[in-house]
PDB file of N, CA and C in Angstrom:
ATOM      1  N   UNK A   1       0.841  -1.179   0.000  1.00  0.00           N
ATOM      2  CA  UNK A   1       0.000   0.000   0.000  1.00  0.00           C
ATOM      3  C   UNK A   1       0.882   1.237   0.000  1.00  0.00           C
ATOM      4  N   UNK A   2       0.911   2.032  -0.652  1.00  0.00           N
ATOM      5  CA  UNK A   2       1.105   3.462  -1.139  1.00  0.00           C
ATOM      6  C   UNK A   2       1.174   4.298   0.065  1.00  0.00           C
ATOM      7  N   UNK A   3       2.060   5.186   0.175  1.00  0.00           N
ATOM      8  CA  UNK A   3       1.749   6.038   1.646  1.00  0.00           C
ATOM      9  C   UNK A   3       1.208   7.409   0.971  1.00  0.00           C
ATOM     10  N   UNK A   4       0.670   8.252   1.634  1.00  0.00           N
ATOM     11  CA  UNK A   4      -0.816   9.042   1.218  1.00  0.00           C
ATOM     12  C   UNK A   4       0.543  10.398   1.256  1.00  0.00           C
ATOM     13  N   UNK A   5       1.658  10.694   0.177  1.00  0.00           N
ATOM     14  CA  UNK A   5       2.922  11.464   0.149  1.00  0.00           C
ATOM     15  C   UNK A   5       1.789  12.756   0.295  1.00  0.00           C
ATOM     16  N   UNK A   6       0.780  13.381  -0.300  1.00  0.00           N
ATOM     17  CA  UNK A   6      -0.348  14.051   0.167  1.00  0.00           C
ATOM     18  C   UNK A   6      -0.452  14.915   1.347  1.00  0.00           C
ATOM     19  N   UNK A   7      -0.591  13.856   1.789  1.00  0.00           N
ATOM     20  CA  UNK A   7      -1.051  13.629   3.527  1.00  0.00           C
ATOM     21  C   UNK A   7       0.388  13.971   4.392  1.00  0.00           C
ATOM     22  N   UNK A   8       1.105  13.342   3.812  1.00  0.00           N
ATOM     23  CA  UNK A   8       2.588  14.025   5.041  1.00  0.00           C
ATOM     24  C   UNK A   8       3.222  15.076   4.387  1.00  0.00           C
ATOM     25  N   UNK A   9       3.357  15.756   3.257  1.00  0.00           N
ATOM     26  CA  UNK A   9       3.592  16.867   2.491  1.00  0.00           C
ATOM     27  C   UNK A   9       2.624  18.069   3.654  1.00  0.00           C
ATOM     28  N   UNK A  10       1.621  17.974   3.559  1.00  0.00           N
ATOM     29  CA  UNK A  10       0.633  18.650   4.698  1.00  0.00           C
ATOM     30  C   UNK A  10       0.928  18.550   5.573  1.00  0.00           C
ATOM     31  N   UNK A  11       1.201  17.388   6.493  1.00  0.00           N
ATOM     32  CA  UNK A  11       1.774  17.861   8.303  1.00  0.00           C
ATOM     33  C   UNK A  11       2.851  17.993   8.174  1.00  0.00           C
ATOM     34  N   UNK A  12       3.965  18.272   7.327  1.00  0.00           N
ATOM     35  CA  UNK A  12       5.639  19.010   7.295  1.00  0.00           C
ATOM     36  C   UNK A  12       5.112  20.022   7.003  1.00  0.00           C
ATOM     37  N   UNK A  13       4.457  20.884   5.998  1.00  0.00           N
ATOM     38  CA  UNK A  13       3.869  21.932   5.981  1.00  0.00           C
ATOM     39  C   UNK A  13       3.623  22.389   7.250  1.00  0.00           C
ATOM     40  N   UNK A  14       2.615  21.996   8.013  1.00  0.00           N
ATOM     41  CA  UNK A  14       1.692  22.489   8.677  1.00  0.00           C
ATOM     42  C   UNK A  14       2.335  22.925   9.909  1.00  0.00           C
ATOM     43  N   UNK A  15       3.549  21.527  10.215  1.00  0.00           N
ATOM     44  CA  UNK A  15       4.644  21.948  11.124  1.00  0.00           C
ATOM     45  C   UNK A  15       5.904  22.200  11.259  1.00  0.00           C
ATOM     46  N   UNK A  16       5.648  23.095  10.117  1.00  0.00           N
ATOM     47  CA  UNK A  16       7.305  23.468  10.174  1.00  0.00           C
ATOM     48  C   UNK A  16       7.719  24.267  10.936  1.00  0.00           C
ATOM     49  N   UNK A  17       6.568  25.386  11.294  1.00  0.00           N
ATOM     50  CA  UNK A  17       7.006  26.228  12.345  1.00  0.00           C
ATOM     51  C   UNK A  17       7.588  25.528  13.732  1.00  0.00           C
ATOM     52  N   UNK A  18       7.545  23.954  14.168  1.00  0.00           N
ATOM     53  CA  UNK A  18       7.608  23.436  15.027  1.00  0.00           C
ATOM     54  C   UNK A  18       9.474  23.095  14.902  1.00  0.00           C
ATOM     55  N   UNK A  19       9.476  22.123  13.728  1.00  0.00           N
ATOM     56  CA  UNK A  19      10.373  21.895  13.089  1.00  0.00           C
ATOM     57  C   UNK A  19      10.085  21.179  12.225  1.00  0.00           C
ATOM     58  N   UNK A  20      11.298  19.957  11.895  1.00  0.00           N
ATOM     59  CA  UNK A  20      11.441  19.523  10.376  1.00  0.00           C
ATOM     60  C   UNK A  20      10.598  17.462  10.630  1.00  0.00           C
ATOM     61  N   UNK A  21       9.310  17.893   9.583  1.00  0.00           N
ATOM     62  CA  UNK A  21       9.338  16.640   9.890  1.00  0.00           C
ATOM     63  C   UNK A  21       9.701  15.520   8.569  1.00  0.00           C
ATOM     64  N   UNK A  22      10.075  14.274   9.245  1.00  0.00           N
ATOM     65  CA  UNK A  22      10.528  13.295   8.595  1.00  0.00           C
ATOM     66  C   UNK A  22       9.629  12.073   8.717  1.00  0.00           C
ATOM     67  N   UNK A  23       9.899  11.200   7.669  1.00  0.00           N
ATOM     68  CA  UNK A  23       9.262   9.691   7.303  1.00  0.00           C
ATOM     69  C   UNK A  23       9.960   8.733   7.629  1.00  0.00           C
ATOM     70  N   UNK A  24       9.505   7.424   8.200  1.00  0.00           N
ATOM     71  CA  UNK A  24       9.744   6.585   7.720  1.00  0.00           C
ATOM     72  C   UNK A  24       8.788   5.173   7.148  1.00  0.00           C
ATOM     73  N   UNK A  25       9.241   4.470   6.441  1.00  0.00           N
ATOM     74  CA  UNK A  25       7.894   3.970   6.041  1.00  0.00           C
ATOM     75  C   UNK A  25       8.210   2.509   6.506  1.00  0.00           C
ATOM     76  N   UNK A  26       6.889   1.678   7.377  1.00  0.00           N
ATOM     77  CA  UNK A  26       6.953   0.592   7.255  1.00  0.00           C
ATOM     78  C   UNK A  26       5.132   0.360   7.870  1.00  0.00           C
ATOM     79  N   UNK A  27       5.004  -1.204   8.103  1.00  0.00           N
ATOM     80  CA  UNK A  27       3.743  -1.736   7.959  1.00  0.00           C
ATOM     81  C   UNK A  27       2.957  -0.898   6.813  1.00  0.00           C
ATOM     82  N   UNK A  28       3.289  -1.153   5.730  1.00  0.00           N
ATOM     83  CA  UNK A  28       2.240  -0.509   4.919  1.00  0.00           C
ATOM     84  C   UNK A  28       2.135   0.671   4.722  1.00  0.00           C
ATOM     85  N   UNK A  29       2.761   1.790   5.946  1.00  0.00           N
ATOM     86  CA  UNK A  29       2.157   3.115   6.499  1.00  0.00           C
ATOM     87  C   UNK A  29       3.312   3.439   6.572  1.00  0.00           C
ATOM     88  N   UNK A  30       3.961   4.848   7.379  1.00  0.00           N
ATOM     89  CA  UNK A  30       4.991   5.267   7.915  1.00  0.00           C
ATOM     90  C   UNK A  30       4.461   6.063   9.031  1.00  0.00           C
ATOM     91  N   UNK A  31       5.960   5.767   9.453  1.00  0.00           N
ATOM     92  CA  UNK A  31       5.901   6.875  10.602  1.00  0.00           C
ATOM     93  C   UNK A  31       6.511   8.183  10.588  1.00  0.00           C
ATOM     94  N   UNK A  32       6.257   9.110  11.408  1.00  0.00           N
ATOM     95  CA  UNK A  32       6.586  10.452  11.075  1.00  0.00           C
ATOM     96  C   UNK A  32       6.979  10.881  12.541  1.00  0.00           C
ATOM     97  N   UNK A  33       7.931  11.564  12.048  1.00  0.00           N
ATOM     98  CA  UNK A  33       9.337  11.898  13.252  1.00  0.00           C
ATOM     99  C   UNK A  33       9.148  13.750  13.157  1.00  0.00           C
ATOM    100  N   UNK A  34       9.312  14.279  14.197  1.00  0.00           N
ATOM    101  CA  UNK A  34       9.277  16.178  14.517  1.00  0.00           C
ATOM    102  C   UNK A  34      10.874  16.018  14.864  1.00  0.00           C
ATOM    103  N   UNK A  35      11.873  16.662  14.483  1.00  0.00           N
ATOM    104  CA  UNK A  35      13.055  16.638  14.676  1.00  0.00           C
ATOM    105  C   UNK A  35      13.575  15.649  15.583  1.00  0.00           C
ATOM    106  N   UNK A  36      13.318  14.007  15.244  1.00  0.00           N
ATOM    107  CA  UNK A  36      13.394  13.015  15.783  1.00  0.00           C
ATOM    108  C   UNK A  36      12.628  11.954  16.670  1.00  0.00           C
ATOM    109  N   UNK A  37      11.765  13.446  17.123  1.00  0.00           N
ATOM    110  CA  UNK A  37      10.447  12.617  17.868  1.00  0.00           C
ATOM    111  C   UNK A  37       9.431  11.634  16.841  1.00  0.00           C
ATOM    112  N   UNK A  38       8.727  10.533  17.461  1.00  0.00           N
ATOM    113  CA  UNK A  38       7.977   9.822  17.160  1.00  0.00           C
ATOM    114  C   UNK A  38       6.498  10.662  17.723  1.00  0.00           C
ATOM    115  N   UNK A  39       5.621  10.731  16.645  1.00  0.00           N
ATOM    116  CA  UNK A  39       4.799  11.897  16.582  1.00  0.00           C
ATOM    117  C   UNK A  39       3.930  11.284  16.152  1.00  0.00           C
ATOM    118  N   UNK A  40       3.491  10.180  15.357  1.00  0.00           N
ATOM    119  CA  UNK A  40       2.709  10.214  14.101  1.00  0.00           C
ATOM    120  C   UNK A  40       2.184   8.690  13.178  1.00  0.00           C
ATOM    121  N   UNK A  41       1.840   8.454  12.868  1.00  0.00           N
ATOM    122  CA  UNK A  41       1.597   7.035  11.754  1.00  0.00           C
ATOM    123  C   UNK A  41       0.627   7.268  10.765  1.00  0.00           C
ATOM    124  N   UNK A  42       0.663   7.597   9.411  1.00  0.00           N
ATOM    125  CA  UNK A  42      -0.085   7.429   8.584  1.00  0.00           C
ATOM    126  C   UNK A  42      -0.075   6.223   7.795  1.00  0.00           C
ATOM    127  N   UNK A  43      -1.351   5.984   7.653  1.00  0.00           N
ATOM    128  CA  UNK A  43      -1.663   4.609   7.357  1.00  0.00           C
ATOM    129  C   UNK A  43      -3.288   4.731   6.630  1.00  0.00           C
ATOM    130  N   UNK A  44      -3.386   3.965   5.617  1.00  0.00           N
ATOM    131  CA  UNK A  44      -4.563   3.984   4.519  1.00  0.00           C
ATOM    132  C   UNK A  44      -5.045   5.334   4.687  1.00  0.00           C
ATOM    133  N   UNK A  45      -4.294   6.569   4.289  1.00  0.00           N
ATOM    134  CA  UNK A  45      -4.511   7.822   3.640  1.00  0.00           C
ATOM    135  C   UNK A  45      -5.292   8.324   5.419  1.00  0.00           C
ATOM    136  N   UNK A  46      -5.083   8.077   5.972  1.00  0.00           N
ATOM    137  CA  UNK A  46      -4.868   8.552   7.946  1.00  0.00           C
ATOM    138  C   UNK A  46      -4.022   9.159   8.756  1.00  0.00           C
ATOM    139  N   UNK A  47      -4.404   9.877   9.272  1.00  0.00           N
ATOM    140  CA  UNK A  47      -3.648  10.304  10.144  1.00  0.00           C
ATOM    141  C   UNK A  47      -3.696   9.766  11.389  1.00  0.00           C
ATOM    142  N   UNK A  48      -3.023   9.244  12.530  1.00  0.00           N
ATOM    143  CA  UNK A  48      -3.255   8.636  13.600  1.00  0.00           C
ATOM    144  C   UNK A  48      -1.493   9.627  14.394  1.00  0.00           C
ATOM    145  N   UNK A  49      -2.216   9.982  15.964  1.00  0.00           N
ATOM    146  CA  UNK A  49      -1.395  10.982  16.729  1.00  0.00           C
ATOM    147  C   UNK A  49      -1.307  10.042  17.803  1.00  0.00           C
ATOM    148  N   UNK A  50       0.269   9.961  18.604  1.00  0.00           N
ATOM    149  CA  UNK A  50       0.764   9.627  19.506  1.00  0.00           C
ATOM    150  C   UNK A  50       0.121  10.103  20.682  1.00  0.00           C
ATOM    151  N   UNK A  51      -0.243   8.958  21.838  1.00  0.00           N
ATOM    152  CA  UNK A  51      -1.190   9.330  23.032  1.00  0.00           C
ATOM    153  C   UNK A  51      -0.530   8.428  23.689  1.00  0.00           C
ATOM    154  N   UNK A  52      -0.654   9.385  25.170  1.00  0.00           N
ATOM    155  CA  UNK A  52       0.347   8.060  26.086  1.00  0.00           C
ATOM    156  C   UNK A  52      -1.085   8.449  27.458  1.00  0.00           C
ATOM    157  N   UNK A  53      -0.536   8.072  28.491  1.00  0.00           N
ATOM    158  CA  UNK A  53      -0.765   8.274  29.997  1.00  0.00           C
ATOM    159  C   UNK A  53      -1.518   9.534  30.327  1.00  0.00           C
ATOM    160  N   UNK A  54      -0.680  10.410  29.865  1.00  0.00           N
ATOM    161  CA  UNK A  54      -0.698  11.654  30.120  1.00  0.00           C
ATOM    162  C   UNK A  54      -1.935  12.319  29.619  1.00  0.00           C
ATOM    163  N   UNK A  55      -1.776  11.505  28.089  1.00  0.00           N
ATOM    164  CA  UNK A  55      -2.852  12.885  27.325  1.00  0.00           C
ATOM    165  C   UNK A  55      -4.120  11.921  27.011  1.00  0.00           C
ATOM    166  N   UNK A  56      -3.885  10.855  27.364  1.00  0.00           N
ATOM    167  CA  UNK A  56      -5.499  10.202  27.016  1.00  0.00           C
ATOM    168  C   UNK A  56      -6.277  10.404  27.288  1.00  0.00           C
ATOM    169  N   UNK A  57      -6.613  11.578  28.481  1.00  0.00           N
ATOM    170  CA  UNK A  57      -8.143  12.064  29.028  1.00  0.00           C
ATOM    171  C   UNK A  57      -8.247  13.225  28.262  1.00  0.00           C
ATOM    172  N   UNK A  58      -7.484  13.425  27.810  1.00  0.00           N
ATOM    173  CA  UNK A  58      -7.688  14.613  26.862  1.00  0.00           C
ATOM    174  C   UNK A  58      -8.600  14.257  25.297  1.00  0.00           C
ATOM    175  N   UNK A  59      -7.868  13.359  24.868  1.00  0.00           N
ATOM    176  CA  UNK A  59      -8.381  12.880  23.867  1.00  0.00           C
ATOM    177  C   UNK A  59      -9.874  12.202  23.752  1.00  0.00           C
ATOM    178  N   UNK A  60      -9.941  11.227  25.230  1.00  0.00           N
ATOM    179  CA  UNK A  60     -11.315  11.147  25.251  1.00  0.00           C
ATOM    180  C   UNK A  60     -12.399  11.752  25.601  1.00  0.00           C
ATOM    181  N   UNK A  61     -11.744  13.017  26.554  1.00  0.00           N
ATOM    182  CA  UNK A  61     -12.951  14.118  26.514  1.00  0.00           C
ATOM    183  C   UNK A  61     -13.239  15.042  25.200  1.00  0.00           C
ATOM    184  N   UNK A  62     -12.735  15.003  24.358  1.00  0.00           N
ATOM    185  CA  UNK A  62     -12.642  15.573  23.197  1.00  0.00           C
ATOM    186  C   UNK A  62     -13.808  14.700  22.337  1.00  0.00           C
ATOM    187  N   UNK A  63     -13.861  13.425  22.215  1.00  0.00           N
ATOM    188  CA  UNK A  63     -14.391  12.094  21.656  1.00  0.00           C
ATOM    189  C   UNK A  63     -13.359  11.496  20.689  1.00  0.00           C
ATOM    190  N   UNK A  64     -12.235  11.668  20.706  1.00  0.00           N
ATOM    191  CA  UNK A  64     -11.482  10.931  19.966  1.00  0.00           C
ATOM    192  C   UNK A  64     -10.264   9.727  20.675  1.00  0.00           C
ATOM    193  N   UNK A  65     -11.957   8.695  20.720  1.00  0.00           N
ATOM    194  CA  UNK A  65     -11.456   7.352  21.117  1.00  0.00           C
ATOM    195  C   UNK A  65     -10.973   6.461  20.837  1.00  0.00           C
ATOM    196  N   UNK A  66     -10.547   6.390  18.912  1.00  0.00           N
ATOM    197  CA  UNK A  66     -10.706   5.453  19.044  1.00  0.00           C
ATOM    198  C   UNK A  66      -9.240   5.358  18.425  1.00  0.00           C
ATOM    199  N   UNK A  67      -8.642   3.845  18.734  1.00  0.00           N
ATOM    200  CA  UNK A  67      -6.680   4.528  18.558  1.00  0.00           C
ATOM    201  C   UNK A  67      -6.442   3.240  17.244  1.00  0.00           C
ATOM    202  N   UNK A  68      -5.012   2.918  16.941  1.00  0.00           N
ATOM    203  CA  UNK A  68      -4.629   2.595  15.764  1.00  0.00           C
ATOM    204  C   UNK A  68      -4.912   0.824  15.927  1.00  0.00           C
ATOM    205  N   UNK A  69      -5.266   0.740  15.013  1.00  0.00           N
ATOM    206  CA  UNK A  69      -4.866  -1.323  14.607  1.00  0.00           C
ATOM    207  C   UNK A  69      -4.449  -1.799  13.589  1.00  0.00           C
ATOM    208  N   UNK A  70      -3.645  -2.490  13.879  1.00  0.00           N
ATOM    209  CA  UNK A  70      -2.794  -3.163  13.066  1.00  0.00           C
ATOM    210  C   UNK A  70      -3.380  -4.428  12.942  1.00  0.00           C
ATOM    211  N   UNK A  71      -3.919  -5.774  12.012  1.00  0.00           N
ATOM    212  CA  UNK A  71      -4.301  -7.007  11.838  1.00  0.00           C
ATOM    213  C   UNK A  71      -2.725  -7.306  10.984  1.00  0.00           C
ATOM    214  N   UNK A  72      -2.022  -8.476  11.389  1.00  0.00           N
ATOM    215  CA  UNK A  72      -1.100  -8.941  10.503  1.00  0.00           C
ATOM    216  C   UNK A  72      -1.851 -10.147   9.800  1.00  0.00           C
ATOM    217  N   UNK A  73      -0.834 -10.550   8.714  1.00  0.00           N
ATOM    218  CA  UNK A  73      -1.089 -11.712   8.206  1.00  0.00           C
ATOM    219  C   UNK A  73      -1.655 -13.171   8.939  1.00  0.00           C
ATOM    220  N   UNK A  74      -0.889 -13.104  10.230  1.00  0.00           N
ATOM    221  CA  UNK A  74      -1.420 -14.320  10.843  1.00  0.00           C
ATOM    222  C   UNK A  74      -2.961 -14.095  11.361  1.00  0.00           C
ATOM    223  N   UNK A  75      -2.965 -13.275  11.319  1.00  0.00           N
ATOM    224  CA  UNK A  75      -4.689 -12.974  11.928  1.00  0.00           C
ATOM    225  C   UNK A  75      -4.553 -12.328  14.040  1.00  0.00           C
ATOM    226  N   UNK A  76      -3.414 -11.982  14.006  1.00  0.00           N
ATOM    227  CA  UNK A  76      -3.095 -11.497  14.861  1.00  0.00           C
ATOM    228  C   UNK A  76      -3.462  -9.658  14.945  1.00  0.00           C
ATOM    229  N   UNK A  77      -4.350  -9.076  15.987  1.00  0.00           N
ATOM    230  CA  UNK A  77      -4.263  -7.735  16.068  1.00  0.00           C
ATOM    231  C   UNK A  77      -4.007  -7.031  16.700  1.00  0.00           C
ATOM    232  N   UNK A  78      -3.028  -5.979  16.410  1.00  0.00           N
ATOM    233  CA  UNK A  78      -2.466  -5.218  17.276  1.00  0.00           C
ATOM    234  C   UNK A  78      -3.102  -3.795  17.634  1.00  0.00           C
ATOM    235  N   UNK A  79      -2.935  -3.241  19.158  1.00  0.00           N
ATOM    236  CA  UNK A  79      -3.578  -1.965  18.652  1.00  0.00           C
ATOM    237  C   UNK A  79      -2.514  -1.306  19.424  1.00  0.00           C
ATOM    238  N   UNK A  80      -2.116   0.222  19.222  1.00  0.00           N
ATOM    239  CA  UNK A  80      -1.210   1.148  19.611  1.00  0.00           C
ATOM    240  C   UNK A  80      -1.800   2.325  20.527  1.00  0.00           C
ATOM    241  N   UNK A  81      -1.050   3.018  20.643  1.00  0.00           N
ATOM    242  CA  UNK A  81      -2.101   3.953  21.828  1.00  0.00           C
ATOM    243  C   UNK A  81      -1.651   5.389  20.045  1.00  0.00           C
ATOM    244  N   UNK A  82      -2.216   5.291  19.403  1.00  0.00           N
ATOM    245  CA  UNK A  82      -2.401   6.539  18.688  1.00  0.00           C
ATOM    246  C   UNK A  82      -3.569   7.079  18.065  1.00  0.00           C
ATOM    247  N   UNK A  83      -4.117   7.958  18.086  1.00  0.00           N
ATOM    248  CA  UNK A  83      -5.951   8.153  18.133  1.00  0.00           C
ATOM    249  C   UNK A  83      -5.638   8.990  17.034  1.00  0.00           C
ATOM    250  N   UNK A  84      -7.120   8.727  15.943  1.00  0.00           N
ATOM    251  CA  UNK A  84      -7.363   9.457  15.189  1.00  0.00           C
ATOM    252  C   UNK A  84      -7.231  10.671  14.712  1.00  0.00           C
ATOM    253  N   UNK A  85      -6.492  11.553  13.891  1.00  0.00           N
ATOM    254  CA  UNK A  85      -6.333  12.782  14.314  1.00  0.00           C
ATOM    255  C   UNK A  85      -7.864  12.989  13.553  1.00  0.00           C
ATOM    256  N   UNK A  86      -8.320  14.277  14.367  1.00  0.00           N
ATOM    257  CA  UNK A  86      -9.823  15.216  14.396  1.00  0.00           C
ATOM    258  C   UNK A  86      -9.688  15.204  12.407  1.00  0.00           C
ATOM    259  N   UNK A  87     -11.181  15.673  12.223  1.00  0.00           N
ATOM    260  CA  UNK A  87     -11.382  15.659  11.188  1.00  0.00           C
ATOM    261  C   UNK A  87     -10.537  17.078  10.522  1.00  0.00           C
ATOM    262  N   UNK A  88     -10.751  18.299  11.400  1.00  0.00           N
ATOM    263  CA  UNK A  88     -10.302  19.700  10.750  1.00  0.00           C
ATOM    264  C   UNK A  88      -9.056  19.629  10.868  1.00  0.00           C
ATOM    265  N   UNK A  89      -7.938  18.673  11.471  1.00  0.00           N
ATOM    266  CA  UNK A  89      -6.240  18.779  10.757  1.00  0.00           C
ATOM    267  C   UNK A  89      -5.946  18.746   9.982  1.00  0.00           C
ATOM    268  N   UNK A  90      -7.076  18.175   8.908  1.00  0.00           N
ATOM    269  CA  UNK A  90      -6.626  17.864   7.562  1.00  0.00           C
ATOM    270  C   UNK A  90      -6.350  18.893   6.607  1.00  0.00           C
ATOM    271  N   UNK A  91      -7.147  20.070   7.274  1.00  0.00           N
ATOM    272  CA  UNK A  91      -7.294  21.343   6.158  1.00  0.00           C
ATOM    273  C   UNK A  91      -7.097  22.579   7.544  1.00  0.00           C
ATOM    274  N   UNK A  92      -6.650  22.201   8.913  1.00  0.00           N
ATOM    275  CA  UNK A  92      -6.640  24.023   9.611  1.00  0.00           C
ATOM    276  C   UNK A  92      -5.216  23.378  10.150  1.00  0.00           C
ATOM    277  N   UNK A  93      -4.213  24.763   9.809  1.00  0.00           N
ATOM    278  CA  UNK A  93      -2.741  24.235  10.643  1.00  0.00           C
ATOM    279  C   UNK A  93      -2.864  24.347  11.121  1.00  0.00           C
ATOM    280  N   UNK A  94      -3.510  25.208  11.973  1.00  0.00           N
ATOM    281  CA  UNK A  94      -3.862  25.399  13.332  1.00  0.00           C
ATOM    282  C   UNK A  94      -4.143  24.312  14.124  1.00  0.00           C
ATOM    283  N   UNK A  95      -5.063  23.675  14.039  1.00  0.00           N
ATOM    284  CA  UNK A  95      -5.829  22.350  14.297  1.00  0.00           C
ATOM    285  C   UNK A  95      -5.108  21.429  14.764  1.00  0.00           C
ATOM    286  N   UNK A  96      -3.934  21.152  13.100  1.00  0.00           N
ATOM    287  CA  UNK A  96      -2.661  20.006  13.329  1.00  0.00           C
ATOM    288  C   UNK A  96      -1.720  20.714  14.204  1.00  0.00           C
ATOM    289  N   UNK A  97      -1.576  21.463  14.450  1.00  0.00           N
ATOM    290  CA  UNK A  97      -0.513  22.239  15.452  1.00  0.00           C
ATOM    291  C   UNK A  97      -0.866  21.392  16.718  1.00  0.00           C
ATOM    292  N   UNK A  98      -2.145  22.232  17.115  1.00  0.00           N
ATOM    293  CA  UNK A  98      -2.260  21.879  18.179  1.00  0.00           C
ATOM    294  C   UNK A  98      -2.494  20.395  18.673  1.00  0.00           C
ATOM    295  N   UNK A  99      -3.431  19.911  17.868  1.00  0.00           N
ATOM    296  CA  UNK A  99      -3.240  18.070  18.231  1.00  0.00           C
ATOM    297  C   UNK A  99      -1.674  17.237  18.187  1.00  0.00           C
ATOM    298  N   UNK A 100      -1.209  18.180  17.076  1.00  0.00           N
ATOM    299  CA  UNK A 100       0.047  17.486  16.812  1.00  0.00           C
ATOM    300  C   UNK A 100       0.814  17.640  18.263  1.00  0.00           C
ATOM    301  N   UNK A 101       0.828  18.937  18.984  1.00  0.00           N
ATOM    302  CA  UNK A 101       1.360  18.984  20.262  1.00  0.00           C
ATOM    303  C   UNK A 101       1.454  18.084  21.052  1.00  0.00           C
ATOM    304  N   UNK A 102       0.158  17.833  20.983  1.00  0.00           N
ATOM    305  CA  UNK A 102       0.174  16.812  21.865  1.00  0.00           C
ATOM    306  C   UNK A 102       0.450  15.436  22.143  1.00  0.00           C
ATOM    307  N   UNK A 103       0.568  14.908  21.058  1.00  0.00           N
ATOM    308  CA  UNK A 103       1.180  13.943  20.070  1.00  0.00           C
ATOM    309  C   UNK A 103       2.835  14.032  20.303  1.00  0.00           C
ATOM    310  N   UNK A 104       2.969  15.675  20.064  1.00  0.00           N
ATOM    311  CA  UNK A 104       4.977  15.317  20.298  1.00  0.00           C
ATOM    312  C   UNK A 104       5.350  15.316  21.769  1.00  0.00           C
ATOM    313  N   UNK A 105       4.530  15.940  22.589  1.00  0.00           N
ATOM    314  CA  UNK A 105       4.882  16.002  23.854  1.00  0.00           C
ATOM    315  C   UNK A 105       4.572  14.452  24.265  1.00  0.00           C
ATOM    316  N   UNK A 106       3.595  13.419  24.097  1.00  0.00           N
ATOM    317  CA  UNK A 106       3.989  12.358  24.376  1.00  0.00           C
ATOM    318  C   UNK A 106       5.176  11.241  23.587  1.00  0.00           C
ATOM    319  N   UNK A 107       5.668  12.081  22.616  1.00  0.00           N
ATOM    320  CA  UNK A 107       6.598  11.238  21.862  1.00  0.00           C
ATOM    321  C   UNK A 107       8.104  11.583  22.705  1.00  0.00           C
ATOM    322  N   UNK A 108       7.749  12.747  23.408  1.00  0.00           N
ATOM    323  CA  UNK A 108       9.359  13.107  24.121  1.00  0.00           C
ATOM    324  C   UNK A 108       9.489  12.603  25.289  1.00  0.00           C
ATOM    325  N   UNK A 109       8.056  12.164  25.858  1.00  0.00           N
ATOM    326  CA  UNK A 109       7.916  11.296  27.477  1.00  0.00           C
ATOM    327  C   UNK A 109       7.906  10.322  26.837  1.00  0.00           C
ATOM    328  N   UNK A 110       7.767   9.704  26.063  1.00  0.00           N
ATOM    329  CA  UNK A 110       8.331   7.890  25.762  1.00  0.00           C
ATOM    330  C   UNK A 110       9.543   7.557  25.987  1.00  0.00           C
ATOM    331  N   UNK A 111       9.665   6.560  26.696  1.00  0.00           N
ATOM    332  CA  UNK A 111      10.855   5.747  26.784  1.00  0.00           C
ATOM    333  C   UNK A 111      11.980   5.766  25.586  1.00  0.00           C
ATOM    334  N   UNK A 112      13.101   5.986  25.772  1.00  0.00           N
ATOM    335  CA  UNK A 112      13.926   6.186  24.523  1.00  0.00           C
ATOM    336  C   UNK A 112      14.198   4.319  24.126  1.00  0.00           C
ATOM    337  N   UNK A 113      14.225   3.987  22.586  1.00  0.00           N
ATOM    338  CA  UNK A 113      14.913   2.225  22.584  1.00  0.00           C
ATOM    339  C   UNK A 113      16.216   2.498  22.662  1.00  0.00           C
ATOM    340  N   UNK A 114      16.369   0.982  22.920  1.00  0.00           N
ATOM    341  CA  UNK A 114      17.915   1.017  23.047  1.00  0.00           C
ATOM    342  C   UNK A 114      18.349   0.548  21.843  1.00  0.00           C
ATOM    343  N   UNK A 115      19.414   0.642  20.966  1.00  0.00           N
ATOM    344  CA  UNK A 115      19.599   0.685  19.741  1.00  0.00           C
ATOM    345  C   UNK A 115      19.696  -1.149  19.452  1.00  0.00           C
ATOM    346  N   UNK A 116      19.452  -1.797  18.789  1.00  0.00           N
ATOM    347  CA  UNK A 116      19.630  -3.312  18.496  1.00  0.00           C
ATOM    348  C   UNK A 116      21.085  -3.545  18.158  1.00  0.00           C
ATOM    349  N   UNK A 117      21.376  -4.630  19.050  1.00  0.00           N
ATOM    350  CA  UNK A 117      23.147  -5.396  18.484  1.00  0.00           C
ATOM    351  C   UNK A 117      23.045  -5.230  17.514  1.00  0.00           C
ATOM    352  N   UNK A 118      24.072  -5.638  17.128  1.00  0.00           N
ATOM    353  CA  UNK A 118      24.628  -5.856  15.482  1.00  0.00           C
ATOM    354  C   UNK A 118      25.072  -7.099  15.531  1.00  0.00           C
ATOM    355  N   UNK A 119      24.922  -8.200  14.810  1.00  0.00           N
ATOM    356  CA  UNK A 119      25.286  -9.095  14.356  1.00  0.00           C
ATOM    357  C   UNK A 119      26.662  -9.085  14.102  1.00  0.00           C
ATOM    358  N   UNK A 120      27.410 -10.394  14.267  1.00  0.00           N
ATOM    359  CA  UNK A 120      28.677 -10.805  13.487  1.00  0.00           C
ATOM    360  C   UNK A 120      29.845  -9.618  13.712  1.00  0.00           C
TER     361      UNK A 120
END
């Protein structure tokens, strides 16, 4: 599946005043990085925003309950804590600003990974 280049052309737009955002692409979708932060997943022409601990009462007093899933091949489904972004991000920067905020501020309270061995 195609990633919606569209769709993330618009939130680098929208946040550049923030900083620079970046792609990467996997499951189908990519993810999208704010000067390194994990911010983001677009997936079948979607936007889906990073939600942790912190900001989930936010999101559900808002009504935006419902967060990302993944079905793999085995028939296995996964779901992530990243909620729908609102319908008006798509077209007010404003909008994506501010949801996006909130989205990066839980991408900077996430646990950092630890980088994977290297083989051989």
């Amino acid at each position: 599946m195609a990633v919606d280049e569209g769709l993330v052309a618009w939130v680098g737009e929208a946040l550049e005043p923030l900083g620079t955002v970046t792609m990467r692409r996997m499951m189908g979708g990519a993810v999208l990085y704010l000067d390194g932060t994990t911010f983001a997943i677009v997936h079948d022409g979607e936007l889906w925003l990073k939600a942790d601990a912190e900001s989930n009462a936010i999101w559900d007093e808002a009504g935006h309950i419902e967060r990302f899933t993944i079905t793999f091949k085995t028939g296995m489904v996964d779901s992530m804590n990243y909620r729908r972004a609102p319908s008006e991000t798509y077209d007010d920067a404003d909008a994506l600003r501010e949801w996006a905020g909130l989205a990066i501020a839980a991408g900077q309270r996430a646990p950092k990974k630890k980088p994977r061995a290297r083989k051989g």
